[in-house]
N, C-alpha and C. Protein backbone atom coordinates (compact mmCIF):
# COMPACT_ATOMS: atom_id res chain seq x y z
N UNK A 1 0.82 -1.21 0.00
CA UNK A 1 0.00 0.00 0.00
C UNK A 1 0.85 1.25 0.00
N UNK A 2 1.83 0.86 0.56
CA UNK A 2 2.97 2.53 0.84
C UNK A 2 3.61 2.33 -0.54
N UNK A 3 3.45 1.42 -1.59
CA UNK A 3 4.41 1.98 -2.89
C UNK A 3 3.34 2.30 -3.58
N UNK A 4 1.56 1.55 -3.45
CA UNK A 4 0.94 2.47 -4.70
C UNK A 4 0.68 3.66 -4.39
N UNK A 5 0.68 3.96 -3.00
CA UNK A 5 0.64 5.65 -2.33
C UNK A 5 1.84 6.83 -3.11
N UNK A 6 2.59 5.99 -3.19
CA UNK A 6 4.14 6.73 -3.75
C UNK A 6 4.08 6.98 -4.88
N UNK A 7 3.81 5.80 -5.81
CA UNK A 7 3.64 6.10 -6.82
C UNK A 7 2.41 7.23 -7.40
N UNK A 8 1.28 7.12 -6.42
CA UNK A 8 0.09 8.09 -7.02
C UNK A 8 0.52 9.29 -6.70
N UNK A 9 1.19 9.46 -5.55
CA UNK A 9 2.31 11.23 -5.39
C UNK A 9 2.99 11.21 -6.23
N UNK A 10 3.39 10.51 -6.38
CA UNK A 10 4.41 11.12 -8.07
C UNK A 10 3.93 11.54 -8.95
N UNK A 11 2.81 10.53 -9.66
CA UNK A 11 2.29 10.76 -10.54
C UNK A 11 1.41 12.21 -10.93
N UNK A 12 0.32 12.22 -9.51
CA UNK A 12 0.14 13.31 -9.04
C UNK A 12 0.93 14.53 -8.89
N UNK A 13 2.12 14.30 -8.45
CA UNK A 13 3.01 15.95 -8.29
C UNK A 13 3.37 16.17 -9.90
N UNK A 14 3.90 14.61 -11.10
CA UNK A 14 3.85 15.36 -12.01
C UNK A 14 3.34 16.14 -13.21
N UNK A 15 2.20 15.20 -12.86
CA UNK A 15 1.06 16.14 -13.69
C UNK A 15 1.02 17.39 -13.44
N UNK A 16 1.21 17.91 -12.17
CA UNK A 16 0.93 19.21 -11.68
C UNK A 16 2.28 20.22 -12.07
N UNK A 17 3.12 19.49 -12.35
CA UNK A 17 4.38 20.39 -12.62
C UNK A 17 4.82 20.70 -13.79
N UNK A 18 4.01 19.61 -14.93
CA UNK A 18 3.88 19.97 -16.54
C UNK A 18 3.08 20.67 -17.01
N UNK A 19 1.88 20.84 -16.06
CA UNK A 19 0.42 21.71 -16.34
C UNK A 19 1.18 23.05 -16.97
N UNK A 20 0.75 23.55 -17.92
CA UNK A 20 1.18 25.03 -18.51
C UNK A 20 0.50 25.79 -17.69
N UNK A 21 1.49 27.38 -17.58
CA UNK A 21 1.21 27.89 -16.94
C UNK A 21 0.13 29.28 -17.55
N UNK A 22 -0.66 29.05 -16.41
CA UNK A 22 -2.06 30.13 -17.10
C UNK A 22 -1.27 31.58 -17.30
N UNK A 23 -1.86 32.45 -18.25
CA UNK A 23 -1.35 33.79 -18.43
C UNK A 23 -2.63 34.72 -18.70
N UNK A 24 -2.42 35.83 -17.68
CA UNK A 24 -3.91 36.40 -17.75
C UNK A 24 -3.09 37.81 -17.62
N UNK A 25 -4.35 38.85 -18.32
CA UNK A 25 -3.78 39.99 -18.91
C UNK A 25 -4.30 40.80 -17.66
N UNK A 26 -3.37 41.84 -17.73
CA UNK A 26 -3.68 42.63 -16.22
C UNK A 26 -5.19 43.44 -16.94
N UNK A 27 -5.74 43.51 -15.75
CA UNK A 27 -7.33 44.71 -16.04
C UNK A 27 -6.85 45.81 -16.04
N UNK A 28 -5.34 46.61 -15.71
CA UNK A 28 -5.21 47.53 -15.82
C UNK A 28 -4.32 48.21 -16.89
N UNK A 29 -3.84 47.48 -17.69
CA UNK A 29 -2.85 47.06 -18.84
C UNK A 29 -4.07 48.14 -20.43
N UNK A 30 -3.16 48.61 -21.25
CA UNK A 30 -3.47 49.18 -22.40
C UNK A 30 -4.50 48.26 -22.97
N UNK A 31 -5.82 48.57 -23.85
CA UNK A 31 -5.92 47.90 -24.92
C UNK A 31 -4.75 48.22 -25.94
N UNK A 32 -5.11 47.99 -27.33
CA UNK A 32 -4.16 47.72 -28.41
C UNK A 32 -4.15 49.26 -29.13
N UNK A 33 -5.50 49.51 -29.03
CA UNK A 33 -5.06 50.35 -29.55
C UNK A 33 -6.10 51.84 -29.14
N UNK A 34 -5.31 53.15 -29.13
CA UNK A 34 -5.86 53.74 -28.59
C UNK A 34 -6.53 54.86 -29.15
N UNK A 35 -7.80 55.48 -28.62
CA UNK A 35 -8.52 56.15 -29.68
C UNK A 35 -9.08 57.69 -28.74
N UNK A 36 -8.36 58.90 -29.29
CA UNK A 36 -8.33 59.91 -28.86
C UNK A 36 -8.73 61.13 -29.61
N UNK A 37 -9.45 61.87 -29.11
CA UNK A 37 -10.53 63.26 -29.70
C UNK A 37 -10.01 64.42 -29.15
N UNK A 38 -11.15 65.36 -29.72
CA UNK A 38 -10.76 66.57 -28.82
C UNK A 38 -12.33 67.28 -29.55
N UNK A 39 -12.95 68.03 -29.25
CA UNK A 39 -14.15 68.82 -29.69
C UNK A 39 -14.20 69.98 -28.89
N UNK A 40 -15.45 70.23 -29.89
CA UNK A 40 -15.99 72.08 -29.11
C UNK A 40 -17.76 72.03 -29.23
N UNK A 41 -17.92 71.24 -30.05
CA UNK A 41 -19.64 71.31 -30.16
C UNK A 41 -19.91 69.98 -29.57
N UNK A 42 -19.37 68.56 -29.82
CA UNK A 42 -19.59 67.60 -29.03
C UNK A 42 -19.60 66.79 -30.63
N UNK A 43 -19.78 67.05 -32.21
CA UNK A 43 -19.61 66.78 -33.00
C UNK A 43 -18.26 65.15 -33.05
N UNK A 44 -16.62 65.69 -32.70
CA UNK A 44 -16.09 65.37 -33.11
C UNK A 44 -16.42 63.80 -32.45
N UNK A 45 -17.04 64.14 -30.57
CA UNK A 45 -16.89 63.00 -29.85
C UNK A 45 -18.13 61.86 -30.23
N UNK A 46 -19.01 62.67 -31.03
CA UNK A 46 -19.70 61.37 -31.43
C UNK A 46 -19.86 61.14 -32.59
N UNK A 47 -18.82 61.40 -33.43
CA UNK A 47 -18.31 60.80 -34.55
C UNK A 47 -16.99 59.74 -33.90
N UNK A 48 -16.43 60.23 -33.09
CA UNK A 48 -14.99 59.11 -32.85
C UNK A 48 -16.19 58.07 -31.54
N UNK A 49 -17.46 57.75 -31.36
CA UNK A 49 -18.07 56.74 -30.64
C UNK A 49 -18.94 55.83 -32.02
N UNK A 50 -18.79 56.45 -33.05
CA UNK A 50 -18.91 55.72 -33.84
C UNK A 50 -17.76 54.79 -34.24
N UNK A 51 -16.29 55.40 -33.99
CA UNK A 51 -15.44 54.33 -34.69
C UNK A 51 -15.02 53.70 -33.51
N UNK A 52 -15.23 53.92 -32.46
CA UNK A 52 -15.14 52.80 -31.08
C UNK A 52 -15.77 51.82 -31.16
N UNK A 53 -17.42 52.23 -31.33
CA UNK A 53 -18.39 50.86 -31.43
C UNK A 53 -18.50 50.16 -32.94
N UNK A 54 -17.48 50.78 -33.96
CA UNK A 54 -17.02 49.98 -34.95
C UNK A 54 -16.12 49.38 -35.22
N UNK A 55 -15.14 49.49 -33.90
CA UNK A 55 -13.94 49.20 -33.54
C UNK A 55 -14.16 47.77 -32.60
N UNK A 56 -14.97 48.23 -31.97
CA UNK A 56 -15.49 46.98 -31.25
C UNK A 56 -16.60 45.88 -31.23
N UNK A 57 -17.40 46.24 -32.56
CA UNK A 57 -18.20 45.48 -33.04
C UNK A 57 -16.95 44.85 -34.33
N UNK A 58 -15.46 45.03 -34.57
CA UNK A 58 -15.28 44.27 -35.29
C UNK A 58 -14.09 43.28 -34.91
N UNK A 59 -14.40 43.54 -33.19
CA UNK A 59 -13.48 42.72 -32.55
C UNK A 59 -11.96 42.88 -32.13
N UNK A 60 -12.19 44.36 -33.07
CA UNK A 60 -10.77 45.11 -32.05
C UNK A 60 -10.84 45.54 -30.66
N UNK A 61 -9.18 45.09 -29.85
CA UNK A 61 -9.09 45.25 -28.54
C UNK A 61 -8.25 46.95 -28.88
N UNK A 62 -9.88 47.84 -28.48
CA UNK A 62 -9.71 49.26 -28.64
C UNK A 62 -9.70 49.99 -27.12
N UNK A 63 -9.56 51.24 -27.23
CA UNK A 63 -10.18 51.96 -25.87
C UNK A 63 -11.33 52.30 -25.85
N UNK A 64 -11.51 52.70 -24.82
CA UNK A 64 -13.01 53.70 -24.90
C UNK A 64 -12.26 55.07 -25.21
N UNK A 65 -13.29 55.86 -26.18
CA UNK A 65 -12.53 57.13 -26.55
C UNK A 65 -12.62 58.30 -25.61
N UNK A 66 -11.06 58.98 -25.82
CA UNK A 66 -10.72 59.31 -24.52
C UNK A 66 -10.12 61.04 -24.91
N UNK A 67 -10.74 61.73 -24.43
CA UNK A 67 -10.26 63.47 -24.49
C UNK A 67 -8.51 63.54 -24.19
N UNK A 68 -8.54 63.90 -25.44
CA UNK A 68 -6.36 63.93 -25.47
C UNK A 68 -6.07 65.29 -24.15
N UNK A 69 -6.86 65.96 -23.80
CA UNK A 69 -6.80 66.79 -22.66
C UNK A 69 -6.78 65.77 -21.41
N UNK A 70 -7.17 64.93 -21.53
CA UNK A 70 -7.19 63.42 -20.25
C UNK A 70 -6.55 62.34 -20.50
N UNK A 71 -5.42 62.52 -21.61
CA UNK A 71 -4.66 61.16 -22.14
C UNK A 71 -3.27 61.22 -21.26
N UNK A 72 -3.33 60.13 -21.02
CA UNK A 72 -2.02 59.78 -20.51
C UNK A 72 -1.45 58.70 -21.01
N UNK A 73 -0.25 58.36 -21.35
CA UNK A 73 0.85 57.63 -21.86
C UNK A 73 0.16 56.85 -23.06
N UNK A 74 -0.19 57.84 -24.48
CA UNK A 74 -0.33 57.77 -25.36
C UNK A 74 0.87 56.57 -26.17
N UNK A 75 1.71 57.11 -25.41
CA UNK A 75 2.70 56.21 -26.60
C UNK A 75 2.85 54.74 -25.66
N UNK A 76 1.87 54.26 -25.14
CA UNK A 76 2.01 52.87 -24.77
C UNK A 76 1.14 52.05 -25.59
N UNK A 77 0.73 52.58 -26.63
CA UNK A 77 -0.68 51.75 -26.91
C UNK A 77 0.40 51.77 -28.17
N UNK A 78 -0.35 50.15 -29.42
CA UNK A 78 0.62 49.74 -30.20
C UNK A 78 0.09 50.07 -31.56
N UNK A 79 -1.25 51.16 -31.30
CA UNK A 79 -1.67 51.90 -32.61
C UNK A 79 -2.57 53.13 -31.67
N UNK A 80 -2.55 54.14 -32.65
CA UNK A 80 -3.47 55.15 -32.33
C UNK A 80 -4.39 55.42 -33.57
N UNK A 81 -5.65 56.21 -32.78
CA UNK A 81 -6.86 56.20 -34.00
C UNK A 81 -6.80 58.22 -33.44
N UNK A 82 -6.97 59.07 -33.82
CA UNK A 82 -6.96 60.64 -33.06
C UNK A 82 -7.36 61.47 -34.54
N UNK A 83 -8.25 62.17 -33.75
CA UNK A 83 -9.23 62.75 -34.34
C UNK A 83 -9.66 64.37 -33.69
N UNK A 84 -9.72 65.44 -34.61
CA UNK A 84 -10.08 66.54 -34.35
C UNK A 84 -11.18 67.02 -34.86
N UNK A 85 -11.31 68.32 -34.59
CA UNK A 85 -12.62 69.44 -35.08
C UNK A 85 -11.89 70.55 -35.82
N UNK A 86 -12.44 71.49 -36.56
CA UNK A 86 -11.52 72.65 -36.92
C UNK A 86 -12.08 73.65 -36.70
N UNK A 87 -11.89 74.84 -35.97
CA UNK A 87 -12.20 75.84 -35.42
C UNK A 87 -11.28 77.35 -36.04
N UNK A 88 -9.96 77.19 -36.15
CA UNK A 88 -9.33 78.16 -36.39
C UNK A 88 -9.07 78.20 -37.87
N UNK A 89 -9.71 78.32 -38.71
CA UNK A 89 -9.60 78.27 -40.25
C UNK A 89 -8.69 79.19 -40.45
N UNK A 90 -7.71 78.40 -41.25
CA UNK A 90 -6.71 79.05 -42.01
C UNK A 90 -5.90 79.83 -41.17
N UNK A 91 -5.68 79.74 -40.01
CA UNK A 91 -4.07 79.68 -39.42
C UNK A 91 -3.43 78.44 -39.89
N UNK A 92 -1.91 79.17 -39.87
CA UNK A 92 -0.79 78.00 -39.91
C UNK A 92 -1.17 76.78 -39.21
N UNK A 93 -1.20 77.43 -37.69
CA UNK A 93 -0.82 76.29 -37.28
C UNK A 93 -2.13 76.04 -35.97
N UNK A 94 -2.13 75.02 -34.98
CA UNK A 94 -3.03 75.33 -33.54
C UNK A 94 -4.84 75.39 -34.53
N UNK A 95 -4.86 74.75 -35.35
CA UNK A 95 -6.46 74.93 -36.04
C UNK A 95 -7.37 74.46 -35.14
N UNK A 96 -7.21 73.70 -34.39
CA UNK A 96 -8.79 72.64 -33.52
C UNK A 96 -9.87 73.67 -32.89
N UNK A 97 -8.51 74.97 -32.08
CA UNK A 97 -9.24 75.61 -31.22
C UNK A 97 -9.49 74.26 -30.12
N UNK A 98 -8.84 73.40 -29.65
CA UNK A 98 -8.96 72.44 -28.78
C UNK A 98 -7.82 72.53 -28.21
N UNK A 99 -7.54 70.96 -26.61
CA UNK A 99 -6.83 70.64 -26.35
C UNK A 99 -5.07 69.93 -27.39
N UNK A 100 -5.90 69.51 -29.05
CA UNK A 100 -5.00 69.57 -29.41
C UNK A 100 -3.80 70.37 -29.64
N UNK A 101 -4.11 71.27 -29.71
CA UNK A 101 -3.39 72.58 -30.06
C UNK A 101 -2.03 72.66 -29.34
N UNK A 102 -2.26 72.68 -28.09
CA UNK A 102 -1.47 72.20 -27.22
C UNK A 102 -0.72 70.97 -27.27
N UNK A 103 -1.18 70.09 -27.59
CA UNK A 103 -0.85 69.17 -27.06
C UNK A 103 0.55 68.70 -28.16
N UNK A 104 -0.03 69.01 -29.21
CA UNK A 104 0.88 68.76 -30.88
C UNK A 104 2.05 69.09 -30.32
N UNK A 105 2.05 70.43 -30.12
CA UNK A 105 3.37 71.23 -29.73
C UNK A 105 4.20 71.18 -28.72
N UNK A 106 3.54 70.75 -27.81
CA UNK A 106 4.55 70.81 -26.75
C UNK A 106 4.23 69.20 -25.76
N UNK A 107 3.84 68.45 -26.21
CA UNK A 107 3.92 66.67 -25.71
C UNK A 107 4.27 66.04 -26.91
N UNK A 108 3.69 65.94 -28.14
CA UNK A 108 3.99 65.43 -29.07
C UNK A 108 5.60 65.05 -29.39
N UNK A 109 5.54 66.04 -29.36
CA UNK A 109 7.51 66.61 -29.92
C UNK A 109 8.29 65.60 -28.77
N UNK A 110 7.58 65.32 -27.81
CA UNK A 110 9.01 64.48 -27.07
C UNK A 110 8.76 63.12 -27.20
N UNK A 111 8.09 62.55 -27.56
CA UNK A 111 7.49 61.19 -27.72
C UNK A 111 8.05 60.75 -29.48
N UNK A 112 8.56 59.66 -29.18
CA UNK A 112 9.29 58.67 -30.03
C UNK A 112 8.03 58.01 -30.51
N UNK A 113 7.24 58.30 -31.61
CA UNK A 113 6.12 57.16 -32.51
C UNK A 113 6.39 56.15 -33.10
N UNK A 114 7.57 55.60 -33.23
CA UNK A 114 8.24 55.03 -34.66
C UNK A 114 7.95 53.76 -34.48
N UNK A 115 7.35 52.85 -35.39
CA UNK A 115 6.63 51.85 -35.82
C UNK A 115 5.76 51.81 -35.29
N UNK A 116 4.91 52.94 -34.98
CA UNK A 116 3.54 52.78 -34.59
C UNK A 116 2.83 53.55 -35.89
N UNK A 117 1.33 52.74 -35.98
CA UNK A 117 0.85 53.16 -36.94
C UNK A 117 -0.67 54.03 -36.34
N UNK A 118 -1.02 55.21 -37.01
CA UNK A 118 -1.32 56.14 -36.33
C UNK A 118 -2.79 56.69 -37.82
N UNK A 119 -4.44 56.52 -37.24
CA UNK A 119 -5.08 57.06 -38.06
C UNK A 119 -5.81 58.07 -38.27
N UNK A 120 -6.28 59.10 -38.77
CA UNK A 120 -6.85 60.07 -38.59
C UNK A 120 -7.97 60.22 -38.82
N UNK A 121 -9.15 61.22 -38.17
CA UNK A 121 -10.10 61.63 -38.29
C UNK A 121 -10.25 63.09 -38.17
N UNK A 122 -11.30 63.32 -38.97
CA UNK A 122 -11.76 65.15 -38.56
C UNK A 122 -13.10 65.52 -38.56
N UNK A 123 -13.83 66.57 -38.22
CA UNK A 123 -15.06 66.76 -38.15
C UNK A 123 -15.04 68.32 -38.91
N UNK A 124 -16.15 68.76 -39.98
CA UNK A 124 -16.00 69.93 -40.33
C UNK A 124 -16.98 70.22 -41.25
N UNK A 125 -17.28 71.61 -40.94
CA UNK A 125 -18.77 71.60 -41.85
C UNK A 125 -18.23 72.29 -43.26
N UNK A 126 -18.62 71.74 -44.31
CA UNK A 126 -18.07 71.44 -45.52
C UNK A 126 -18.48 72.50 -46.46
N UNK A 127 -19.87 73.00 -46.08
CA UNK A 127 -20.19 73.95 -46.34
C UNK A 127 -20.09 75.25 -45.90
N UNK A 128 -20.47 75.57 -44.70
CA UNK A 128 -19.82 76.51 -43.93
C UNK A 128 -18.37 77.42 -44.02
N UNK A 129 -17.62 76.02 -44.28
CA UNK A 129 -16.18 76.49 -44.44
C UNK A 129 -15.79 75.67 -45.41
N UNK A 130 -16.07 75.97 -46.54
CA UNK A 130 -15.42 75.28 -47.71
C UNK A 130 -14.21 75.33 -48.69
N UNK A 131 -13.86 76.24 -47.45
CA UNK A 131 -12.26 76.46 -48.30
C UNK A 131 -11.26 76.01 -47.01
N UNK A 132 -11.56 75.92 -45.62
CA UNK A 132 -11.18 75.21 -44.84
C UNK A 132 -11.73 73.84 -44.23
N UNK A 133 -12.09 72.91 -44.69
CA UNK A 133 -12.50 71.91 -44.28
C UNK A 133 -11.57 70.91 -43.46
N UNK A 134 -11.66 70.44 -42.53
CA UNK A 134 -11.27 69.40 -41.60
C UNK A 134 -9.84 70.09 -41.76
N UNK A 135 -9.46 70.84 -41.62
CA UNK A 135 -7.73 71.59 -41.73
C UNK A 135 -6.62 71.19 -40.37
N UNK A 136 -7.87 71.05 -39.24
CA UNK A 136 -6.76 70.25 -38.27
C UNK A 136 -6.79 69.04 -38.19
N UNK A 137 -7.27 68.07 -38.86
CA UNK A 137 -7.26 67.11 -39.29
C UNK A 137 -5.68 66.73 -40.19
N UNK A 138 -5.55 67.72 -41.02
CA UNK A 138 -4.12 67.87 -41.44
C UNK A 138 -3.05 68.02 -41.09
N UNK A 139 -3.41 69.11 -40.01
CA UNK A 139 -2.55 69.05 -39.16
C UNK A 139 -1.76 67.86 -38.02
N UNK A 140 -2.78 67.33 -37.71
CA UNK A 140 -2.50 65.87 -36.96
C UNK A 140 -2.04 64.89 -37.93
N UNK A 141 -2.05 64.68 -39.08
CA UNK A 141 -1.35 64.25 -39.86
C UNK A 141 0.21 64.64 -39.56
N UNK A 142 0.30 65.59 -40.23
CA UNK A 142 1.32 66.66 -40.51
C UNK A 142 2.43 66.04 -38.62
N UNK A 143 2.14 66.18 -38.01
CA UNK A 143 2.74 66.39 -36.73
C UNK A 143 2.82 65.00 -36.18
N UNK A 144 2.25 63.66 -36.67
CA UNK A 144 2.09 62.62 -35.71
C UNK A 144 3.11 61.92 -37.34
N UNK A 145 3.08 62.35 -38.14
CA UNK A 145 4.26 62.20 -39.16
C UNK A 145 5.33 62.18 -38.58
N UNK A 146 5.65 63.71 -38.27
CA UNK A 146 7.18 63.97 -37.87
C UNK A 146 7.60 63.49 -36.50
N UNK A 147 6.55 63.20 -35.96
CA UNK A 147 6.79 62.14 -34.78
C UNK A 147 7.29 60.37 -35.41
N UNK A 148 7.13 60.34 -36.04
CA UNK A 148 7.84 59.20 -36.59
C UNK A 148 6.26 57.83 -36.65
N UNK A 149 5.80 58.28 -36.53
CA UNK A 149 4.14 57.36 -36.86
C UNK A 149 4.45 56.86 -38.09
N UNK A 150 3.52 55.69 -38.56
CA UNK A 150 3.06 55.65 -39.83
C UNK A 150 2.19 55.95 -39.98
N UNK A 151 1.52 56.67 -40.93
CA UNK A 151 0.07 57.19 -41.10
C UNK A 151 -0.80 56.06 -42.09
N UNK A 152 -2.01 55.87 -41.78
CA UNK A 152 -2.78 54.53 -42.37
C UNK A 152 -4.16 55.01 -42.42
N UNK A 153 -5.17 55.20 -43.63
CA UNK A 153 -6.07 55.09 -43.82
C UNK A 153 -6.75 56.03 -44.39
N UNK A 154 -6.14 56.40 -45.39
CA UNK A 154 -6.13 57.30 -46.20
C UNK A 154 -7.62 57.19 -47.08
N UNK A 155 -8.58 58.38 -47.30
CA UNK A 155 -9.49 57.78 -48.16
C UNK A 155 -10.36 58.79 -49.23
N UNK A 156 -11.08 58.42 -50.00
CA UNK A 156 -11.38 59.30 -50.83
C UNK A 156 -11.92 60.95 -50.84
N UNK A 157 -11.87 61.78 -51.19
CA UNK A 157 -12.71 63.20 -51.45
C UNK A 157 -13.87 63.10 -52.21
N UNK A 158 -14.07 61.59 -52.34
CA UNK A 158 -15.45 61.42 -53.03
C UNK A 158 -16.78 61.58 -52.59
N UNK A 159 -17.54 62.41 -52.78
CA UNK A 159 -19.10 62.98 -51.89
C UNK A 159 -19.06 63.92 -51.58
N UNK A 160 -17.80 64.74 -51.38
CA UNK A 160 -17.68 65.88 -50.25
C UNK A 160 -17.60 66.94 -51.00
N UNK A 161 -18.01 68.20 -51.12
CA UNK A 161 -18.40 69.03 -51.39
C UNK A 161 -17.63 70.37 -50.95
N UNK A 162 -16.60 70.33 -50.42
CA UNK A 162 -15.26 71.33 -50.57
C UNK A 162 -14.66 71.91 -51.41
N UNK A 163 -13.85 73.38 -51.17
CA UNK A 163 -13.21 73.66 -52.14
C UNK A 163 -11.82 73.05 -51.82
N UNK A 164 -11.68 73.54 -50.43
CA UNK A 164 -10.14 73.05 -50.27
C UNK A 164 -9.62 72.72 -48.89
N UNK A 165 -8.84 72.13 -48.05
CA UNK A 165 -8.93 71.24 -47.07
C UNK A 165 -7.29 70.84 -46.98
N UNK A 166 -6.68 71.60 -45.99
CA UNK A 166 -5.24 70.92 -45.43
C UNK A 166 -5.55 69.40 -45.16
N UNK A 167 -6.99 68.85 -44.78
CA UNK A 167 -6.96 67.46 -44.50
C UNK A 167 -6.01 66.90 -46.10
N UNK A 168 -6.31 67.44 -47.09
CA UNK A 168 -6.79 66.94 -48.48
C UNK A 168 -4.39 66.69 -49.10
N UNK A 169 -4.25 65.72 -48.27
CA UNK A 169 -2.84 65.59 -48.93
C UNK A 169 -2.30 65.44 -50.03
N UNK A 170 -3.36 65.23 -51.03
CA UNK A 170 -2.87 64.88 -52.69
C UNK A 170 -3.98 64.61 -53.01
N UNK A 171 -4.39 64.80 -54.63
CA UNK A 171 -5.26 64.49 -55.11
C UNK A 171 -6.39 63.98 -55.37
N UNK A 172 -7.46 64.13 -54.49
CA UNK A 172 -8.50 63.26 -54.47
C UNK A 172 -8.28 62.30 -53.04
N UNK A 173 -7.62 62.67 -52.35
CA UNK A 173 -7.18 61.37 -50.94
C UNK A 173 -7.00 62.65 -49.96
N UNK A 174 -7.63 62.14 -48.66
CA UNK A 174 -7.86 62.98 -47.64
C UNK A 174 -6.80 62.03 -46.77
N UNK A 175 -6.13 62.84 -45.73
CA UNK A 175 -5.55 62.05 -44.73
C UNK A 175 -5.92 61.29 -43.98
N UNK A 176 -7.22 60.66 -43.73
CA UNK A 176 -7.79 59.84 -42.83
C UNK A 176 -9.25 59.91 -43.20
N UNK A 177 -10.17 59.45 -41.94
CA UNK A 177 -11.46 59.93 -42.49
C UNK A 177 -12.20 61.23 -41.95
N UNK A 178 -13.21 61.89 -42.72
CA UNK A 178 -13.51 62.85 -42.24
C UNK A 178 -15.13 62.99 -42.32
N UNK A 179 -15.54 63.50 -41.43
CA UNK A 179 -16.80 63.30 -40.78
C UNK A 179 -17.42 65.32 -41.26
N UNK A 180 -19.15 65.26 -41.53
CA UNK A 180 -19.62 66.28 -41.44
C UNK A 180 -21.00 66.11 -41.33
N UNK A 181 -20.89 66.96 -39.65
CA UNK A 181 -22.46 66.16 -38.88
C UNK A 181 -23.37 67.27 -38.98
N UNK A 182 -22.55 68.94 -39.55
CA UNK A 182 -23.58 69.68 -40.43
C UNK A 182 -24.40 69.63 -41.61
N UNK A 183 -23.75 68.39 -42.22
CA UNK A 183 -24.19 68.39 -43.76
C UNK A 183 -24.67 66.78 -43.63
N UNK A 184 -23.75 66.06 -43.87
CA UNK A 184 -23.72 64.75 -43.82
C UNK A 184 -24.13 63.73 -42.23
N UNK A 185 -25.00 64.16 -41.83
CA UNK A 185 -24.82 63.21 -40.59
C UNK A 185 -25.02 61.66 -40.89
N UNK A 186 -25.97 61.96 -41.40
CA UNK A 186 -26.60 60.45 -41.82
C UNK A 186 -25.53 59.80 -43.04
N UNK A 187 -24.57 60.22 -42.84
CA UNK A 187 -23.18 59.16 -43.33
C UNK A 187 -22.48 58.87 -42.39
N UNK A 188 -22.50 59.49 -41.05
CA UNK A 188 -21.18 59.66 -40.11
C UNK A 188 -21.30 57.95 -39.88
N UNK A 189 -21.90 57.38 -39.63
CA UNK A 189 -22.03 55.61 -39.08
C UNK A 189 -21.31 54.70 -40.03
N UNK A 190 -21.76 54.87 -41.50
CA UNK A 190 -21.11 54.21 -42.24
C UNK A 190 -20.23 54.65 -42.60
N UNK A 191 -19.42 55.96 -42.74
CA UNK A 191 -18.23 56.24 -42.97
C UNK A 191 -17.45 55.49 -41.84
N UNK A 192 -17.62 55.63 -40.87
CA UNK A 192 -16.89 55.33 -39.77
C UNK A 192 -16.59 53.76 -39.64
N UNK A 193 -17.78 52.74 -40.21
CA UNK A 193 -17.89 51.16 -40.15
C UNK A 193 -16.82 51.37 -41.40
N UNK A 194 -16.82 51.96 -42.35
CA UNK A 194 -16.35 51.49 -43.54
C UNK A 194 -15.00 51.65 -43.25
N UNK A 195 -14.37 53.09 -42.78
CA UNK A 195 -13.18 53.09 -42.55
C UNK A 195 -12.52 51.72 -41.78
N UNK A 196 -13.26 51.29 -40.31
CA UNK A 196 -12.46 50.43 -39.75
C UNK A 196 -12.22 49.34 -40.08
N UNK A 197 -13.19 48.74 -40.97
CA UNK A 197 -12.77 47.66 -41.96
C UNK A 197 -11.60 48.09 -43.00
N UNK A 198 -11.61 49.10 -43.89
CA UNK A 198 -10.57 49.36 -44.69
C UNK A 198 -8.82 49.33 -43.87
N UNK A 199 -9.41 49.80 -42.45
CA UNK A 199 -8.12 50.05 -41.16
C UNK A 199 -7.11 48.60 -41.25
N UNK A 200 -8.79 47.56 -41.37
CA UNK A 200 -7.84 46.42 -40.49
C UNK A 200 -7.75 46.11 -41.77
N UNK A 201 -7.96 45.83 -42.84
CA UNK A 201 -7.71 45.31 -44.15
C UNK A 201 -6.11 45.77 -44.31
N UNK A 202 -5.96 47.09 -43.79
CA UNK A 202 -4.16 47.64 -44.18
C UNK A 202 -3.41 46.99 -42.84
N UNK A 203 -3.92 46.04 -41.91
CA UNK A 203 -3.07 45.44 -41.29
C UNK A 203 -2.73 46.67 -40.01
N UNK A 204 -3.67 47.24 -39.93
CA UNK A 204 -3.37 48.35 -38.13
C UNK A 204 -3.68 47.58 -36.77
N UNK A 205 -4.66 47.07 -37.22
CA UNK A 205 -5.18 45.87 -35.98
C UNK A 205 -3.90 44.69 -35.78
């Protein structure tokens, strides 16, 4: 009886010592990827809760979208989605009239982006301002560039009704996507589903 006892402790301890070991993700740990706004009418933030709950109806491990005035350690996440409004038409530079403004200039600049891939959004009434459309939208381009990002998700000027648009980087291709909840609302949902499929199709997810 004392050797089949021995033997079932053995057997017993070694099952228990080959068992793989469980790996569980901290609850307080980044999602993958992180998705940051900034507004003045409330426009931009529920256009970027459209690409959250399209983000997460397509099974991306996203954030909840989060005011870049309340972001902290942006550069831990292993993609960014950031998105503005445009307020200051046709200045150089500081267009949101937001927390971005700030933030471009003087946090941006110290943060290392490089092989992170980084997408854009903008909000802007097309009519209203049709010679400035989504312009800080360009700008966040422009600046999360020279931060060493890759920029991803580039998409048509097709529908939109502008004359002209710093979003607008070359010919017919806007820097990201761009939203207009003065004119266009009743596109903002499917622009936004369509982009995040086109997102993960370029491999950002």
């Amino acid at each position: 009886m004392k050797i089949v006892f021995s033997l079932a402790f053995i057997t017993s301890a070694s099952a228990w010592t080959i068992s793989p070991r469980a790996t569980f993700r901290s609850s307080t740990s980044l999602a993958a990827t992180g998705v940051f706004y900034s507004t003045m009418t409330g426009n931009t933030e529920t256009c970027g809760g459209h690409i959250v709950e399209a983000l997460k109806g397509a099974g991306v491990d996203a954030s909840d979208l989060t005011d870049i005035g309340d972001a902290d350690g942006v550069d831990g996440y292993d993609s960014l989605i950031v998105g503005a409004p445009t307020w200051h038409t046709g200045a150089d530079s500081e267009r949101s009239g937001t927390a971005w403004d700030e933030w471009l200039y003087n946090t941006l600049p110290s943060l290392d982006l490089s092989g992170k891939k980084v997408a854009v959004f903008g909000c802007g009434d097309q009519e209203g301002y049709a010679d400035n459309y989504c312009d800080a939208a360009g700008e966040l381009y422009d600046q999360f560039k020279a931060a060493g990002a890759t920029l991803v998700g580039l998409t048509s000027t097709e529908g939109y009704n502008h004359v002209e648009s710093k979003a607008e980087i070359e010919a017919g291709k806007f820097c990201g996507q761009m939203f207009d909840e003065d004119n266009q609302y009743e596109e903002s949902e499917g622009r936004a589903k369509n982009w995040v499929d086109q997102l993960k199709g370029e491999g950002m997810f």
